[in-house]
PDB file of N, CA and C in Angstrom:
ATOM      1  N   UNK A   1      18.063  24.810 -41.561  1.00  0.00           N
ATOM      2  CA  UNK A   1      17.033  23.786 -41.380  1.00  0.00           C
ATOM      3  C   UNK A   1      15.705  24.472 -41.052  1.00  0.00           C
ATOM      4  N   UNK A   2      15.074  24.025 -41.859  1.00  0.00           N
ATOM      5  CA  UNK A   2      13.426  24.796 -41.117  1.00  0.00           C
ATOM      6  C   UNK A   2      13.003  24.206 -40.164  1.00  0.00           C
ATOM      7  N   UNK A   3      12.402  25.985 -39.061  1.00  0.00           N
ATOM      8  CA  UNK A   3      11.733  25.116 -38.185  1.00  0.00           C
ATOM      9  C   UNK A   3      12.889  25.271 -36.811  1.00  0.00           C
ATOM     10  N   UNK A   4      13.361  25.435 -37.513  1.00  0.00           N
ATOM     11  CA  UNK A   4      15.040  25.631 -35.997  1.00  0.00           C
ATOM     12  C   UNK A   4      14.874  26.766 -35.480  1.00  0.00           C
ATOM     13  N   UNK A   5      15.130  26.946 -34.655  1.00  0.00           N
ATOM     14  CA  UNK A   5      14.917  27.994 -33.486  1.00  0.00           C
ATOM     15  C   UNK A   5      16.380  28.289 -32.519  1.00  0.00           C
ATOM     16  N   UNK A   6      16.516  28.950 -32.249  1.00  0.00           N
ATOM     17  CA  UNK A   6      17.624  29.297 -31.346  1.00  0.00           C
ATOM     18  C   UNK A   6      17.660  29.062 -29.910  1.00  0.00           C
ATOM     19  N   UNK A   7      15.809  28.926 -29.757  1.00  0.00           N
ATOM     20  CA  UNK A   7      16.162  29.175 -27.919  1.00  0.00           C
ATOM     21  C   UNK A   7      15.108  27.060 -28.117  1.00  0.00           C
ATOM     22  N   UNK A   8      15.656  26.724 -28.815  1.00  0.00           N
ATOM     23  CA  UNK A   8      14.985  24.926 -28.641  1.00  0.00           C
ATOM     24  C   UNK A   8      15.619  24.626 -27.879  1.00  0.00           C
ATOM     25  N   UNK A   9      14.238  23.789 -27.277  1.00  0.00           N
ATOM     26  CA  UNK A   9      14.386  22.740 -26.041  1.00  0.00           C
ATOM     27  C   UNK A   9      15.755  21.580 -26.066  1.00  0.00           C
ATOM     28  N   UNK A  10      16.532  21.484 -25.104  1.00  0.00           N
ATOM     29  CA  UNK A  10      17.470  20.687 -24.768  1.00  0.00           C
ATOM     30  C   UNK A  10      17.231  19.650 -24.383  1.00  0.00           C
ATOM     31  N   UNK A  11      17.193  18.492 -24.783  1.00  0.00           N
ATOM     32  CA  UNK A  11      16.833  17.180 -23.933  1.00  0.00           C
ATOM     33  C   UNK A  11      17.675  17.198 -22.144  1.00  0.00           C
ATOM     34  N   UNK A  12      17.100  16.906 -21.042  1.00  0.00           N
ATOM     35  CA  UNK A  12      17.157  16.872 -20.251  1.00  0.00           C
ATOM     36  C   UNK A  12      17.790  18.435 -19.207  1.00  0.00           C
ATOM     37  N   UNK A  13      17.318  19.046 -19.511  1.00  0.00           N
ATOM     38  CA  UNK A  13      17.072  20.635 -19.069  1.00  0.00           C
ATOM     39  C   UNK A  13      16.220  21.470 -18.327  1.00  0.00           C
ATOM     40  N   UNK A  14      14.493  20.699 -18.673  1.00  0.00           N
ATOM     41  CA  UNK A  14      13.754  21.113 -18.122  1.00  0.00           C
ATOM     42  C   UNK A  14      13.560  21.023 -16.405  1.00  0.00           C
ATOM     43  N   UNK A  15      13.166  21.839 -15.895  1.00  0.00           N
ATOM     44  CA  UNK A  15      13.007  21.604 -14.301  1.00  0.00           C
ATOM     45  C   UNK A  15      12.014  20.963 -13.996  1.00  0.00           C
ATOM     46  N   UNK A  16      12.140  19.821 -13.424  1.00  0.00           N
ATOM     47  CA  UNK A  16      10.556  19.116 -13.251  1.00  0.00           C
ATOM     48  C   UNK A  16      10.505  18.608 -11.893  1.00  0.00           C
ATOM     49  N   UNK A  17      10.881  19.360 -11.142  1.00  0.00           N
ATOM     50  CA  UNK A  17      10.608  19.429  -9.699  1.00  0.00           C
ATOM     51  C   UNK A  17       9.672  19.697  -9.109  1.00  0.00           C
ATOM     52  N   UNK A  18       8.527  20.402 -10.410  1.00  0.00           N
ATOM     53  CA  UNK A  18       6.939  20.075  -9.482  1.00  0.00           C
ATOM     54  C   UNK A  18       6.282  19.325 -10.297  1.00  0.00           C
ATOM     55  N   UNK A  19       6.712  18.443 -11.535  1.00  0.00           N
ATOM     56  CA  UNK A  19       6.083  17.168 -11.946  1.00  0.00           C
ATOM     57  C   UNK A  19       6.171  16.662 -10.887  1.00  0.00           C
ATOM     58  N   UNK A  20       7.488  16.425 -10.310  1.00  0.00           N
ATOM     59  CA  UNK A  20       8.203  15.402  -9.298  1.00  0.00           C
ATOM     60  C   UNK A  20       7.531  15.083  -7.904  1.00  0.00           C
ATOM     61  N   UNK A  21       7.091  16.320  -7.696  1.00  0.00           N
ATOM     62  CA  UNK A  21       6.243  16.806  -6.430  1.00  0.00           C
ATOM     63  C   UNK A  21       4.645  16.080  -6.593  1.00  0.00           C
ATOM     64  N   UNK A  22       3.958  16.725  -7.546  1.00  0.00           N
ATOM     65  CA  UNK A  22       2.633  16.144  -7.970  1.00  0.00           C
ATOM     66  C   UNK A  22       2.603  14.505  -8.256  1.00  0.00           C
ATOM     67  N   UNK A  23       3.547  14.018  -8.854  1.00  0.00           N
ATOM     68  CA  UNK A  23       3.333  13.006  -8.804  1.00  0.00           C
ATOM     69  C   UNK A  23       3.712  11.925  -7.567  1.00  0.00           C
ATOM     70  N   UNK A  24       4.406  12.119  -6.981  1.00  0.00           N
ATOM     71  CA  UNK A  24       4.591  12.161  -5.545  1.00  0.00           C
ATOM     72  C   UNK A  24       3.356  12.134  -4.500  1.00  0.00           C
ATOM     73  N   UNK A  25       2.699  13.254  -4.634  1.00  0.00           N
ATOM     74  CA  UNK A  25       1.285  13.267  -4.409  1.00  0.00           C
ATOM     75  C   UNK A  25      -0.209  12.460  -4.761  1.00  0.00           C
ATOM     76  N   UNK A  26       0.277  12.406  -5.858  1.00  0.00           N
ATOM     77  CA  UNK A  26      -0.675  11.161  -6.664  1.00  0.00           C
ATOM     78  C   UNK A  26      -0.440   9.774  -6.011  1.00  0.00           C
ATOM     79  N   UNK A  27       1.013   9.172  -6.097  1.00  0.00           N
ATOM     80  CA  UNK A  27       1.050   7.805  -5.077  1.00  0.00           C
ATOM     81  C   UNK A  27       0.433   8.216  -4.548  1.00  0.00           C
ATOM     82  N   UNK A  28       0.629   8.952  -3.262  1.00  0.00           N
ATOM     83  CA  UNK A  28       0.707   9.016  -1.806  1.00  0.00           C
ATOM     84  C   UNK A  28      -1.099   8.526  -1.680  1.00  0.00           C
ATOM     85  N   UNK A  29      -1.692   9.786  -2.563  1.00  0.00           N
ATOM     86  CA  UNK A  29      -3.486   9.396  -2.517  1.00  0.00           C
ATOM     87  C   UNK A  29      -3.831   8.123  -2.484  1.00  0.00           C
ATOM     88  N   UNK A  30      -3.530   7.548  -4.211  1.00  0.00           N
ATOM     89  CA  UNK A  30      -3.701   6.373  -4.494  1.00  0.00           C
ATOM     90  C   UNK A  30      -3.179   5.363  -3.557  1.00  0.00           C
ATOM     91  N   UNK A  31      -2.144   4.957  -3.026  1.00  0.00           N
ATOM     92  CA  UNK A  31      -1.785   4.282  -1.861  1.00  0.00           C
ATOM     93  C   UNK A  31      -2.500   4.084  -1.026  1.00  0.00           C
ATOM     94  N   UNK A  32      -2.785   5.568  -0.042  1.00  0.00           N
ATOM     95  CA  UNK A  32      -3.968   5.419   0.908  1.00  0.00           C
ATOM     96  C   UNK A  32      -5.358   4.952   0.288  1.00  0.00           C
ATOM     97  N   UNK A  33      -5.875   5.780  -0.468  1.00  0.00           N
ATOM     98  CA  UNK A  33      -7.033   5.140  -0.981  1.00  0.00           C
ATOM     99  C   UNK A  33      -7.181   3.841  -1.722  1.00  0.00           C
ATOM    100  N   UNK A  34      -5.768   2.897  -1.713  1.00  0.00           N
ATOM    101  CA  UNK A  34      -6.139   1.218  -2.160  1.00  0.00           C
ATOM    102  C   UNK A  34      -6.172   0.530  -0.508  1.00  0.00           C
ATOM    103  N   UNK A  35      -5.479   1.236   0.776  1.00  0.00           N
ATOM    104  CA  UNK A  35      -5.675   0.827   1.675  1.00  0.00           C
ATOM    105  C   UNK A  35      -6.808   0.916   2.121  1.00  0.00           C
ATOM    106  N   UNK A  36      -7.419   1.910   2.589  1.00  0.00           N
ATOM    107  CA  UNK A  36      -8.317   2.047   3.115  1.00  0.00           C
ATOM    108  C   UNK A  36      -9.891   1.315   2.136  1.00  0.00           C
ATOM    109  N   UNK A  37      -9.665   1.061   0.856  1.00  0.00           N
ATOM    110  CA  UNK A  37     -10.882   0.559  -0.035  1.00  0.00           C
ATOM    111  C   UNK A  37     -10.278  -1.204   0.671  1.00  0.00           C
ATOM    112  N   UNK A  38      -8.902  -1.576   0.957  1.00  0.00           N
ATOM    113  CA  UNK A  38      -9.089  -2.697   1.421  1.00  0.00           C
ATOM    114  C   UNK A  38      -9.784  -3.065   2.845  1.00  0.00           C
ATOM    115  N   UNK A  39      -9.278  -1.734   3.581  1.00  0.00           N
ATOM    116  CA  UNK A  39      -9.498  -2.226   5.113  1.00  0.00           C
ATOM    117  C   UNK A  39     -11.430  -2.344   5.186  1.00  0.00           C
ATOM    118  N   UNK A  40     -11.513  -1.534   3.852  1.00  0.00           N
ATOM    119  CA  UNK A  40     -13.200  -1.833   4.051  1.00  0.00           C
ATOM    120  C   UNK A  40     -13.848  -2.957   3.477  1.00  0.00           C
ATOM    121  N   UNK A  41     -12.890  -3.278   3.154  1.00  0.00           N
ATOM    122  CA  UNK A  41     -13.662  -4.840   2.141  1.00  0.00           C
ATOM    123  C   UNK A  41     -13.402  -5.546   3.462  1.00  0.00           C
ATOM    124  N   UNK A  42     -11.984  -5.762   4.172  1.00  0.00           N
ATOM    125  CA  UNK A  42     -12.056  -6.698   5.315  1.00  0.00           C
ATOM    126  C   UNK A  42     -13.327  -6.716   6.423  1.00  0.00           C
ATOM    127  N   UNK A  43     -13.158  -5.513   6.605  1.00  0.00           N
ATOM    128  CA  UNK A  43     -14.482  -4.779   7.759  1.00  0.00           C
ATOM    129  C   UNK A  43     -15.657  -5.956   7.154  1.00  0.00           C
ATOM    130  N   UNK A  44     -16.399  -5.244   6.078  1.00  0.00           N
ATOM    131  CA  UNK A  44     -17.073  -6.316   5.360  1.00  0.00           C
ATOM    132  C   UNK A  44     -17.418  -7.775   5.252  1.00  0.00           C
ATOM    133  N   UNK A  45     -16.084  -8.323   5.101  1.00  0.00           N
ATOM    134  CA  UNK A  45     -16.397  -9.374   5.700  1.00  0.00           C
ATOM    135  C   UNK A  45     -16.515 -10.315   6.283  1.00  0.00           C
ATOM    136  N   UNK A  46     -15.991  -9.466   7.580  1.00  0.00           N
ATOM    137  CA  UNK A  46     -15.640  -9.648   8.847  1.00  0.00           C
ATOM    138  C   UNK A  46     -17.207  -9.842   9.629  1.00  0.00           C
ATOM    139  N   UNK A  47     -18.042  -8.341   9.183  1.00  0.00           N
ATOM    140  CA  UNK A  47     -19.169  -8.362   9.615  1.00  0.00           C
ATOM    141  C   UNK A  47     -20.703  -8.937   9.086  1.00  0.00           C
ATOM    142  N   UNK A  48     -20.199  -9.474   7.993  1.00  0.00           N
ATOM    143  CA  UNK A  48     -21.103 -10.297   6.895  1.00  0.00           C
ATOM    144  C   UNK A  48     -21.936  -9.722   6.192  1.00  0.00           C
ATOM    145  N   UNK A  49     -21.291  -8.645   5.595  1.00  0.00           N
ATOM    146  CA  UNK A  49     -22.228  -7.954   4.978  1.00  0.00           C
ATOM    147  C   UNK A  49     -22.634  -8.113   3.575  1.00  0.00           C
TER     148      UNK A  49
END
């Protein structure tokens, strides 16, 4: 078959334990930073701004 290779990728093989990690990280930001963009809208208009 052309194009075949000997050392091809295996479906479910790869190590993705620092995708796993980074994206992990990404919530974590995004999370805090939808909280805290809320607690400032409350602040807001709380104080009538």
């Amino acid at each position: 078959m052309a194009g075949h290779h000997d050392n091809e990728h295996v479906h479910g093989t790869m190590d993705v334990r620092g995708h796993e990690k980074t994206f992990a990280g990404f919530i974590k930001v995004a999370t805090w930073g939808a909280v805290i963009s809320i607690l400032v809208l409350i602040f807001l208009a709380l104080v009538g701004a």
